[in-house]
N, C-alpha and C. Protein backbone atom coordinates (compact mmCIF):
# COMPACT_ATOMS: atom_id res chain seq x y z
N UNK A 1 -23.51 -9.29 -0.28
CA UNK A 1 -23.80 -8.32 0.76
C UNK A 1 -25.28 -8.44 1.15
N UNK A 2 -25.51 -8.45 2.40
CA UNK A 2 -27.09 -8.42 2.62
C UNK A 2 -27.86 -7.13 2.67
N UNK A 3 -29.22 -7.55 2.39
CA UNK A 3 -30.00 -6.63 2.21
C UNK A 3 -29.95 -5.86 3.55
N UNK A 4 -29.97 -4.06 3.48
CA UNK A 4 -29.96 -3.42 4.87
C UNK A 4 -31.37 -2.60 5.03
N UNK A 5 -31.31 -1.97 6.20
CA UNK A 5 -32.82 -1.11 6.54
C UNK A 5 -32.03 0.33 5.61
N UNK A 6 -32.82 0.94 4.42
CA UNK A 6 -32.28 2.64 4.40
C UNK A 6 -32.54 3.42 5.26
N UNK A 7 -33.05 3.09 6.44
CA UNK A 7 -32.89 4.23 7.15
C UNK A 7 -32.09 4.43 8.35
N UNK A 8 -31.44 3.60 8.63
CA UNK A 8 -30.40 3.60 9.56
C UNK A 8 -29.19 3.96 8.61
N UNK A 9 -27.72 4.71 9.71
CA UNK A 9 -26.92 4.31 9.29
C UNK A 9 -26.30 3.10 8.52
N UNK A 10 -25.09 3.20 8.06
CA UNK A 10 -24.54 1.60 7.76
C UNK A 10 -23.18 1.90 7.64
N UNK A 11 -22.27 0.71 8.15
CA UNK A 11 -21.25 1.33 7.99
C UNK A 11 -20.45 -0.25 7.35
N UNK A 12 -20.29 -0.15 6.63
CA UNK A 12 -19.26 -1.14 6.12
C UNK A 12 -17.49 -1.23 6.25
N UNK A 13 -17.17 -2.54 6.95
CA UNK A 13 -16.17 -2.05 8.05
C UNK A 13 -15.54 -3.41 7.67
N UNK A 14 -14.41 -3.59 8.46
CA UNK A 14 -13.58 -4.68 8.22
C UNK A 14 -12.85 -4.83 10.13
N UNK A 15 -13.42 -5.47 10.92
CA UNK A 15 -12.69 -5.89 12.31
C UNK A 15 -11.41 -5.54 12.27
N UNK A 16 -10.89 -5.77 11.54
CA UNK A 16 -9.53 -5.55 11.83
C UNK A 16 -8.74 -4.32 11.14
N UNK A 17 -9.39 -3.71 10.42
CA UNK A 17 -8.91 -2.15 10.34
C UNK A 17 -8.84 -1.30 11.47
N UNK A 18 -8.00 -1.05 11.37
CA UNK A 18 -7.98 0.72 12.02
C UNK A 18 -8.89 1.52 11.68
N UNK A 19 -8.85 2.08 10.34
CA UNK A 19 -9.75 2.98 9.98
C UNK A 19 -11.02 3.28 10.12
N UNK A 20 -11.76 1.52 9.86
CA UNK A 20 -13.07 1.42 10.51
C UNK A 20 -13.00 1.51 11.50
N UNK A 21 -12.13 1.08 12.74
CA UNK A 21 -12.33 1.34 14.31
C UNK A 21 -12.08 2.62 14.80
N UNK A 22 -12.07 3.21 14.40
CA UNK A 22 -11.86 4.89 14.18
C UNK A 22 -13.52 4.82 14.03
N UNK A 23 -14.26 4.71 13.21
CA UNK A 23 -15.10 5.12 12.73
C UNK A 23 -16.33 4.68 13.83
N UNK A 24 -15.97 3.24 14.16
CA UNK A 24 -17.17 2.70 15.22
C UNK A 24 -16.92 3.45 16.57
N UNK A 25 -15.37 3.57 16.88
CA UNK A 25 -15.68 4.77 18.45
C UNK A 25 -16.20 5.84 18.19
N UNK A 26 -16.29 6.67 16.84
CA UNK A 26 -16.77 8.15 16.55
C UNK A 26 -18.12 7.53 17.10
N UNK A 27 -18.76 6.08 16.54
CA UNK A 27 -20.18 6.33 16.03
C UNK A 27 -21.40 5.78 17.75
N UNK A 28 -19.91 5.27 17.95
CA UNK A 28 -20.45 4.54 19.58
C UNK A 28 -20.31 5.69 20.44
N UNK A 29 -19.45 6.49 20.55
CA UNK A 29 -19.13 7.24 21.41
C UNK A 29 -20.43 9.10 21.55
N UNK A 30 -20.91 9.09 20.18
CA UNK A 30 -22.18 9.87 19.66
C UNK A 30 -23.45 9.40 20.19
N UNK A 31 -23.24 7.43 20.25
CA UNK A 31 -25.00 6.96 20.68
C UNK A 31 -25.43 6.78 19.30
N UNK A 32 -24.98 6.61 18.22
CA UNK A 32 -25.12 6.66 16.81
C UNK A 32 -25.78 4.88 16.62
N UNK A 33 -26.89 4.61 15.96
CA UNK A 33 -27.19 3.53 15.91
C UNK A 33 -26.91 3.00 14.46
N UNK A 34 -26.22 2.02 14.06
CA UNK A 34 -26.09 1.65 13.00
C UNK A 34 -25.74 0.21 12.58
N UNK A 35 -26.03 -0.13 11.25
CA UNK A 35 -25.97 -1.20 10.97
C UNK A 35 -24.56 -1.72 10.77
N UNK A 36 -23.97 -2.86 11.40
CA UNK A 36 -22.15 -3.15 10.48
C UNK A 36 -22.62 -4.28 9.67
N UNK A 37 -21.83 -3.77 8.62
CA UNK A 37 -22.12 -5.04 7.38
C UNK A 37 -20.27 -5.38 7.27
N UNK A 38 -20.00 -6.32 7.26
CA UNK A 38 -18.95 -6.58 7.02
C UNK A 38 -18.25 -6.99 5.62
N UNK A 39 -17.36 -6.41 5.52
CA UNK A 39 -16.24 -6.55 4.26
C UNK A 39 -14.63 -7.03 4.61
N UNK A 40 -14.85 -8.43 4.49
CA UNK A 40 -14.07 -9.45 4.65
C UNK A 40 -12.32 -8.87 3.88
N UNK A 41 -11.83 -8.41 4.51
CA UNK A 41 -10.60 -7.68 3.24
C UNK A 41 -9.35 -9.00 3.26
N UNK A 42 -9.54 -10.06 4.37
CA UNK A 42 -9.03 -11.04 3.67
C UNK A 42 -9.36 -12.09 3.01
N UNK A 43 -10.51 -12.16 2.69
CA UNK A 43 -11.01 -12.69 1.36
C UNK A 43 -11.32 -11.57 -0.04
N UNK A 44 -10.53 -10.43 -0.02
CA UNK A 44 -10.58 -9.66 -0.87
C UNK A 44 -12.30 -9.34 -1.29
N UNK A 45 -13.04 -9.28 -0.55
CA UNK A 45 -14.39 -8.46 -0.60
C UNK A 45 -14.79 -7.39 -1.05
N UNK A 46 -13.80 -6.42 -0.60
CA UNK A 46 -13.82 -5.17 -0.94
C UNK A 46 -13.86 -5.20 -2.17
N UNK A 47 -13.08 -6.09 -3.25
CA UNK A 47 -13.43 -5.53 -4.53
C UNK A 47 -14.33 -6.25 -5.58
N UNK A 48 -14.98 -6.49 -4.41
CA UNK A 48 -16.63 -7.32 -5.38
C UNK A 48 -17.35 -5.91 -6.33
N UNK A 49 -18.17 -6.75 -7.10
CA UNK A 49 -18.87 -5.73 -7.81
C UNK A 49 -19.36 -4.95 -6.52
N UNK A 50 -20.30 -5.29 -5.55
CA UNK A 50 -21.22 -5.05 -4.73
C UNK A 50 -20.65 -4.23 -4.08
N UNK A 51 -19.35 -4.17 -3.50
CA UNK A 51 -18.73 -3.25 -2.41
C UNK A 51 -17.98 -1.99 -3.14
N UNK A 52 -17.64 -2.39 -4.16
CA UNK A 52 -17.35 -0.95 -5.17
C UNK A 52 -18.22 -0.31 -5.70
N UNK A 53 -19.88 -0.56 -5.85
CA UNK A 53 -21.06 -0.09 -5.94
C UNK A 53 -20.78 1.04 -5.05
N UNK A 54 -20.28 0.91 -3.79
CA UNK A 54 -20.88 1.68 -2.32
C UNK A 54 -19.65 2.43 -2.31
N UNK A 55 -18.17 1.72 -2.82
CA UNK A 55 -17.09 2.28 -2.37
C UNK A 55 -16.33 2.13 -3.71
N UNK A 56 -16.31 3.17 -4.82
CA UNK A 56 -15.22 3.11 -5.68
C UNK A 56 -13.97 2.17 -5.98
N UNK A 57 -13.62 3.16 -4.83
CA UNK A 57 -11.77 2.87 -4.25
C UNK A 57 -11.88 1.30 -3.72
N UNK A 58 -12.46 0.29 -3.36
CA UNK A 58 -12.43 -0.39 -2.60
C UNK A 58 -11.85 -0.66 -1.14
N UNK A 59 -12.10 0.68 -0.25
CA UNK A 59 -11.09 0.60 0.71
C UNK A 59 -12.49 0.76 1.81
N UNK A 60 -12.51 0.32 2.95
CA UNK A 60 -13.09 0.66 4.25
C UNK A 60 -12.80 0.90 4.73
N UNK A 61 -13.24 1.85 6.00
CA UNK A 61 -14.90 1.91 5.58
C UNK A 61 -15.59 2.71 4.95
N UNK A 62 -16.92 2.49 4.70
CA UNK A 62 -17.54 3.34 4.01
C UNK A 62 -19.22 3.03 4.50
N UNK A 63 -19.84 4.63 4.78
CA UNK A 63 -20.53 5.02 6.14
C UNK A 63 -21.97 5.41 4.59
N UNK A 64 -22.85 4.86 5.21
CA UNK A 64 -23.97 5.45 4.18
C UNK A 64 -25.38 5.43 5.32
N UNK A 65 -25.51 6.77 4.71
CA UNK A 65 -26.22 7.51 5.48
C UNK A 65 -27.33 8.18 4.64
N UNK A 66 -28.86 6.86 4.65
CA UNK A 66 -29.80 7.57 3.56
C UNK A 66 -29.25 7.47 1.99
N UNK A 67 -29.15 8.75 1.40
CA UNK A 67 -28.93 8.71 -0.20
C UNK A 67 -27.29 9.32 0.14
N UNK A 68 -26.57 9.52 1.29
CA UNK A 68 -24.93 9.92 1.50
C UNK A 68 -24.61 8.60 1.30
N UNK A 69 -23.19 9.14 0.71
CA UNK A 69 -22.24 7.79 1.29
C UNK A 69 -21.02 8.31 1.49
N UNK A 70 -19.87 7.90 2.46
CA UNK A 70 -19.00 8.72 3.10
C UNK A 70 -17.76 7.74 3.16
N UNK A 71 -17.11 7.64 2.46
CA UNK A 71 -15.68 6.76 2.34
C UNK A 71 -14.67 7.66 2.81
N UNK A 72 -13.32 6.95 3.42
CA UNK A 72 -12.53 7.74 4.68
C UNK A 72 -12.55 7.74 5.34
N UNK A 73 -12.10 7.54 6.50
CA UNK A 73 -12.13 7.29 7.65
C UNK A 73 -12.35 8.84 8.36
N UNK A 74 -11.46 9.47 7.62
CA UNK A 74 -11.62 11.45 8.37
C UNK A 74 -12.49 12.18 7.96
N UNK A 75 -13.11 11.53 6.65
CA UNK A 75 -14.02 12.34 6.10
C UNK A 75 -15.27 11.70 6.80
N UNK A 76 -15.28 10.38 7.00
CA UNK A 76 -16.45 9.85 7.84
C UNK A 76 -16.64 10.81 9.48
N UNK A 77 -15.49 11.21 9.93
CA UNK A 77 -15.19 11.41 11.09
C UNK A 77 -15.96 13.00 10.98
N UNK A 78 -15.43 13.81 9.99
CA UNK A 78 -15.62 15.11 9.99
C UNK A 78 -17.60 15.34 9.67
N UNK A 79 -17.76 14.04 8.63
CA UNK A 79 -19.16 14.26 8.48
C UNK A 79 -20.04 13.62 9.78
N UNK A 80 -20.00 13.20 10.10
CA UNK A 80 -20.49 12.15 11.67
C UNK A 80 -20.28 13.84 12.86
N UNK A 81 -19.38 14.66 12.78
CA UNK A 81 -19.28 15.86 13.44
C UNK A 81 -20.22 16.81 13.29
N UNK A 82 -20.15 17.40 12.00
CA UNK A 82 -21.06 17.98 11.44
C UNK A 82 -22.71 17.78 10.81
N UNK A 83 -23.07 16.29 11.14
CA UNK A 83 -24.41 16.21 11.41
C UNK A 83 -24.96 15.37 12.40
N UNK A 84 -24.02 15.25 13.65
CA UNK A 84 -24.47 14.54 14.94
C UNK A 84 -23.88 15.07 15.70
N UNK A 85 -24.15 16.38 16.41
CA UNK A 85 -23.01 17.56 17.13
C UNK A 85 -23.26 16.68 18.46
N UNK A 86 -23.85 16.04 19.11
CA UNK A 86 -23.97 15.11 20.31
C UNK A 86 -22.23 14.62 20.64
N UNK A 87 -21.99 14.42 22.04
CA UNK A 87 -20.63 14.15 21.86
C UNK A 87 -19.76 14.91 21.04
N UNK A 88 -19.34 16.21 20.97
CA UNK A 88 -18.11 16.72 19.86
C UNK A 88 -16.77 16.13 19.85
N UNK A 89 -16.95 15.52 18.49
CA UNK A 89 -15.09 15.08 18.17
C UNK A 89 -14.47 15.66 18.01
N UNK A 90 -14.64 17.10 18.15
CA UNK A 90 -13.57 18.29 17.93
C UNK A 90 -13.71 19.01 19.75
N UNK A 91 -12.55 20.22 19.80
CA UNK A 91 -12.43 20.68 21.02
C UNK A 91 -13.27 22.22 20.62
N UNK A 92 -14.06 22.77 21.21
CA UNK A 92 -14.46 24.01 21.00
C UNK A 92 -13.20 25.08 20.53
N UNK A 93 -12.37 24.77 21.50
CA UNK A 93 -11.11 25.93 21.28
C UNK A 93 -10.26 25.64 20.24
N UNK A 94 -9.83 26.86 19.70
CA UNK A 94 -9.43 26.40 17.87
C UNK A 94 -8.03 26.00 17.85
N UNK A 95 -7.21 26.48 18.84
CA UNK A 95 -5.89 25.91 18.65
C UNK A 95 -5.89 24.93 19.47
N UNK A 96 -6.86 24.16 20.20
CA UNK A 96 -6.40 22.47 20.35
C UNK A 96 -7.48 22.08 19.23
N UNK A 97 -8.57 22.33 18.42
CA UNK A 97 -9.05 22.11 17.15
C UNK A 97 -7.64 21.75 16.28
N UNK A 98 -6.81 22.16 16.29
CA UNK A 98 -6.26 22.80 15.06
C UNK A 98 -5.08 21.81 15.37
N UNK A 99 -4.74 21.50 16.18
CA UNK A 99 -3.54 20.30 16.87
C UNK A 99 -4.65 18.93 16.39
N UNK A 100 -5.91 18.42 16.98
CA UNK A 100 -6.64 17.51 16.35
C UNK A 100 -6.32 17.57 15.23
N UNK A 101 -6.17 18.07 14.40
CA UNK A 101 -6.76 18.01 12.51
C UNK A 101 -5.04 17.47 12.19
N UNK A 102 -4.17 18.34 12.87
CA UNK A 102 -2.97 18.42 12.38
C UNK A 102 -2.50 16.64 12.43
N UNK A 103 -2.83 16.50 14.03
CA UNK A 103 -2.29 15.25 14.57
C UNK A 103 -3.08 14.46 13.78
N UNK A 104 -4.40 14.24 12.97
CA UNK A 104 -5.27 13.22 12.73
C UNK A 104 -4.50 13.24 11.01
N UNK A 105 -4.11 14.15 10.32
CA UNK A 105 -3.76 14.18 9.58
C UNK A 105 -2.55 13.66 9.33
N UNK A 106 -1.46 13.44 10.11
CA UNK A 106 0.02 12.72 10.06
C UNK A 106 -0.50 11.63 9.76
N UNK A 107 -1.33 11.12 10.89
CA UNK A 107 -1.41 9.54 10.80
C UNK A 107 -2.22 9.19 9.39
N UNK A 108 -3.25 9.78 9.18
CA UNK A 108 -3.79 9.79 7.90
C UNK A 108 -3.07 9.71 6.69
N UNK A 109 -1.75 10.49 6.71
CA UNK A 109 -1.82 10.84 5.26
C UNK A 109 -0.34 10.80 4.99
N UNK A 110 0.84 10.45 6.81
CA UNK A 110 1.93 10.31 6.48
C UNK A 110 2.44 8.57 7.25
N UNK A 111 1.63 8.51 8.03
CA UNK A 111 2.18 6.92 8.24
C UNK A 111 1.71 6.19 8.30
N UNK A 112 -0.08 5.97 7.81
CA UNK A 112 -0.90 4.85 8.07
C UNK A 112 -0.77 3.99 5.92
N UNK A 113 -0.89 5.63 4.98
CA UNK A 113 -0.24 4.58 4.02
C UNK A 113 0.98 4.06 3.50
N UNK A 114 1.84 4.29 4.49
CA UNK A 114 3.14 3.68 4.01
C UNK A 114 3.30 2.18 4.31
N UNK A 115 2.54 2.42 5.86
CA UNK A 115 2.24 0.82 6.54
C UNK A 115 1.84 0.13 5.91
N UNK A 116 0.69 0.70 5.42
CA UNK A 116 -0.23 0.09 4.11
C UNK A 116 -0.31 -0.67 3.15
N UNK A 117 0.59 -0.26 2.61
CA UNK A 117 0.80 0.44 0.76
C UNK A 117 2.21 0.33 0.22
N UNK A 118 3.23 1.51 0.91
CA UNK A 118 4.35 1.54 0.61
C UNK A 118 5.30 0.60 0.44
N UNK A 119 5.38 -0.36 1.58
CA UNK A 119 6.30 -1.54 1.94
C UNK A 119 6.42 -2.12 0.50
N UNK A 120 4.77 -2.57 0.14
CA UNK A 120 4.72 -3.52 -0.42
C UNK A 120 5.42 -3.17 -1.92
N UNK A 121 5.17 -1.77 -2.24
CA UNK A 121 6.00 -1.54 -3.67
C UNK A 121 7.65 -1.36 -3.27
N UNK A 122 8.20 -0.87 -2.30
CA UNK A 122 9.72 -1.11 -2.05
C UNK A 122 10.08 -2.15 -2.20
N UNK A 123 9.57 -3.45 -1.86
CA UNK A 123 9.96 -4.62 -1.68
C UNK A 123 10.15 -5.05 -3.12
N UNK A 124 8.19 -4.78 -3.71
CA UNK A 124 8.59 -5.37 -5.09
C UNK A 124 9.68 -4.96 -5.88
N UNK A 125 9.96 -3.44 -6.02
CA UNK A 125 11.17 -2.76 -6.52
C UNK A 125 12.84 -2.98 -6.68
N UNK A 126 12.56 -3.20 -5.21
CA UNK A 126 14.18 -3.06 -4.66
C UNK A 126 14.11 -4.04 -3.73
N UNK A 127 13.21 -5.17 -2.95
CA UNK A 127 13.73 -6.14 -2.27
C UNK A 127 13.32 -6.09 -1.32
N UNK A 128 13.58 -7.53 -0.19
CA UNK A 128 13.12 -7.24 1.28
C UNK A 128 13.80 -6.42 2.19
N UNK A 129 15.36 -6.42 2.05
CA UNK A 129 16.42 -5.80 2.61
C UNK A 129 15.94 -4.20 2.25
N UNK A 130 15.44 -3.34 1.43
CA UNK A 130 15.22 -2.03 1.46
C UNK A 130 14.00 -1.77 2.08
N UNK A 131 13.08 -2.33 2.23
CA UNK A 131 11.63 -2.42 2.72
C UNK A 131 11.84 -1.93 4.21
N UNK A 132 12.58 -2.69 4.89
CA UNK A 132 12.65 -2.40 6.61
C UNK A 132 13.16 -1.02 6.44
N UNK A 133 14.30 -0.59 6.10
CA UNK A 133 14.90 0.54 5.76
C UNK A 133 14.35 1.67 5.72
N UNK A 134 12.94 1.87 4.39
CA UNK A 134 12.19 2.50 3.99
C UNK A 134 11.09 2.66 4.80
N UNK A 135 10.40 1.66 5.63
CA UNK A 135 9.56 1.44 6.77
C UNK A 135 10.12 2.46 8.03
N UNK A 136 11.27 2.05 8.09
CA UNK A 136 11.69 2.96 9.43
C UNK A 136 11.84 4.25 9.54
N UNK A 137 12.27 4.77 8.52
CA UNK A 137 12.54 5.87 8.15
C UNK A 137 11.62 6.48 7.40
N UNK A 138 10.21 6.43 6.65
CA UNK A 138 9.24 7.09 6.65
C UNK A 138 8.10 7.29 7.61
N UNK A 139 7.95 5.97 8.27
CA UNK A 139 7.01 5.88 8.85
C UNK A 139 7.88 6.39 10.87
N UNK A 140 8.95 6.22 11.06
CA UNK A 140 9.63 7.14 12.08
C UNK A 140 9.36 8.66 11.94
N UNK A 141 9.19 9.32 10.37
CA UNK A 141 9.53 10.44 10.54
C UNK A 141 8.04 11.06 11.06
N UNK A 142 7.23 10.57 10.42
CA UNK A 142 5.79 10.40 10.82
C UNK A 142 5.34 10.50 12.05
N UNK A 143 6.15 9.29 12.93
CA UNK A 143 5.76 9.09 14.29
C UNK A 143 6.79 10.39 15.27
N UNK A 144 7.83 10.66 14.77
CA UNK A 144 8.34 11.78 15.30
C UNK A 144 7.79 13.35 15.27
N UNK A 145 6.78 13.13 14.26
CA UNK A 145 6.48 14.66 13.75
C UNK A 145 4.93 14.60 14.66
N UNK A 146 4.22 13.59 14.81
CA UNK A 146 3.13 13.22 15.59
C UNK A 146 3.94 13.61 16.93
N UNK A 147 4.79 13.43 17.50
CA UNK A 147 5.26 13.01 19.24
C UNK A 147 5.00 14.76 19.11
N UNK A 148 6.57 15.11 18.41
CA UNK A 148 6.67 16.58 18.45
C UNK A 148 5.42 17.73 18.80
N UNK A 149 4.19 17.42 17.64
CA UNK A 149 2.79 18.40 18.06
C UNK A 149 2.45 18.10 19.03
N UNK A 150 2.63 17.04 19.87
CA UNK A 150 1.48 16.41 20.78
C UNK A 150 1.44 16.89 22.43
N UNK A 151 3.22 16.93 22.15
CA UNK A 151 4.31 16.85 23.70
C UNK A 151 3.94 18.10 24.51
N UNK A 152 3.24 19.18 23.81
CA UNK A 152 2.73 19.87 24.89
C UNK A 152 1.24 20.15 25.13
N UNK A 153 0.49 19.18 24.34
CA UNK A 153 -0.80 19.35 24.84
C UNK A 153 -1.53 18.21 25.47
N UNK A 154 -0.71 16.90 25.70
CA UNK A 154 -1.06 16.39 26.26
C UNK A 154 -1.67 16.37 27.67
N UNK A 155 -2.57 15.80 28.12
CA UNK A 155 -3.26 15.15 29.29
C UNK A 155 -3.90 14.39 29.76
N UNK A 156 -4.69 13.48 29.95
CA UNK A 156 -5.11 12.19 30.38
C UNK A 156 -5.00 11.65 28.84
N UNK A 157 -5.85 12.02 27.69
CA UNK A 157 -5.51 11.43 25.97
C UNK A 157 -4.44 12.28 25.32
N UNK A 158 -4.72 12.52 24.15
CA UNK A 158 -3.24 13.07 23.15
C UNK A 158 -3.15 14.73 23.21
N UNK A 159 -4.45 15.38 23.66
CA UNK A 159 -4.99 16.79 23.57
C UNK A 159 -5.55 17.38 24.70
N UNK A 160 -5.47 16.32 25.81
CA UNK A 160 -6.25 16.98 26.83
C UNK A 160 -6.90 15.85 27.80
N UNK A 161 -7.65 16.41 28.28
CA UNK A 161 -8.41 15.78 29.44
C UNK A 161 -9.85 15.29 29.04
N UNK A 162 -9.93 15.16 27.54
CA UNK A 162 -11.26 14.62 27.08
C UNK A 162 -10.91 13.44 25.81
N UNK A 163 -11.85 13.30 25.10
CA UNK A 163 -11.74 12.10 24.24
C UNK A 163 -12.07 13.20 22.84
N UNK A 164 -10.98 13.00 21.99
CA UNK A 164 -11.32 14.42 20.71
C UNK A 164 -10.77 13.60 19.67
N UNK A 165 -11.10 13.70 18.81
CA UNK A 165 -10.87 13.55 17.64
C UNK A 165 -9.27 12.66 17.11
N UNK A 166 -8.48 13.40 18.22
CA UNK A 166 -7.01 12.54 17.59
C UNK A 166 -6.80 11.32 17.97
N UNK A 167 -7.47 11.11 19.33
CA UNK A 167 -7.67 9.97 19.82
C UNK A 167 -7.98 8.71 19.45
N UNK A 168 -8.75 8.30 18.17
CA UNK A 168 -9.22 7.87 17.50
C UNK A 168 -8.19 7.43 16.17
N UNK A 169 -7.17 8.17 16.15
CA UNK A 169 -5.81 8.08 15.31
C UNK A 169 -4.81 7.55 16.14
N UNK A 170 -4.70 7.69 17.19
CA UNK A 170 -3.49 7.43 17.96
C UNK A 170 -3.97 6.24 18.74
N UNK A 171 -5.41 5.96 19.02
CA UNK A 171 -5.66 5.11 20.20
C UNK A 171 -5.54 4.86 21.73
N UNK A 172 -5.31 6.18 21.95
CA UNK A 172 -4.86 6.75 23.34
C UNK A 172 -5.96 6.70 24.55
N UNK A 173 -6.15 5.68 24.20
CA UNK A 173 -7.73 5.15 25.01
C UNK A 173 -6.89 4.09 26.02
C-alpha cells in the first residue's frame, strides 16, 4: 500500500464494487477531496496484513479520516452526512428520511449479501442446481420488498426529485 498525506481523506476502494461506488458519489457529490488507494479484491488484497491494519473484516471500502476510520459502505455514508452537511444525503423531511434508511437498508442487509456471499455456500452445500433457486428467491424477495417502499415515492430518482441517499443503493442515476 502506498504511503498517503494524513490529512486528507482516504478511501480505500476496489473499481468494481458497488459499495465503494456508493461511497465515491457520496464523496464527489459533497466536493469531498480525497485520496483513492486501491485494493485489488481480485488479487485478494484485501487480506494483506496492510489492508486488515485499516480494515479488520477485509471488505471495502474503508474511508479514513485523520485518526477515524469508517468501514461500510452505510456507515461511511451516514458518517460523510454527519460531518460534511454540504450536499445532504438525507431528505430534511422525516418520512422520505425514513423511506431512504429503509430502502438503503434492503439492499444493504437483504440482497447485496446474498449476491455476495450466499450463492457461494448453497452451492458448496447443496450444489449448482440449488444455488439459482436460492438466488432467486432470496434475493427476488429483497428486490420485491425494495419496489414495494419505493412505488409511491418515486420521482425523477427512487425518493423524489433530488439525489438522496437511496440512490446510491439502487443507482437510479
Amino acid at each position: 500500500m502506498a504511503e498517503v498525506d494524513k490529512k486528507k481523506l482516504k478511501l480505500y476502494s476496489f473499481w468494481m464494487s458497488s459499495c465503494s461506488f456508493r461511497v465515491r458519489i457520496a464523496l464527489n457529490l459533497k466536493g469531498l477531496q480525497y485520496q483513492y488507494i486501491p485494493v485489488d479484491l481480485l488479487k485478494e488484497e484485501q487480506l494483506t496484513p496492510e489492508f486488515t491494519e485499516v480494515n479488520p473484516t477485509g471488505y471495502v471500502p474503508a474511508l479514513v479520516d485523520g485518526d477515524v476510520v469508517v468501514s461500510d459502505s452505510l456507515a461511511i455514508l451516514m458518517y460523510l452526512e454527519d460531518k460534511y452537511p454540504q450536499h445532504p444525503l438525507l431528505p430534511s423531511n422525516l418520512h422520505q428520511r425514513a423511506i431512504n434508511y429503509q430502502a438503503a437498508n434492503i439492499v444493504s442487509s437483504s440482497i447485496q449479501p446474498l449476491q455476495l456471499f450466499g450463492h457461494k455456500s448453497v452451492k458448496e452445500k447443496f450444489g449448482a442446481h440449488e444455488e439459482l433457486s436460492f438466488n432467486r428467491y432470496h434475493i427476488g424477495k429483497g428486490f420485491e420488498a425494495f419496489e414495494k417502499l419505493l412505488k409511491d415515492h418515486a420521482g425523477r430518482y427512487a425518493t423524489g426529485d433530488e439525489v438522496f441517499l437511496v440512490c446510491f443503493f439502487c443507482s437510479c442515476f
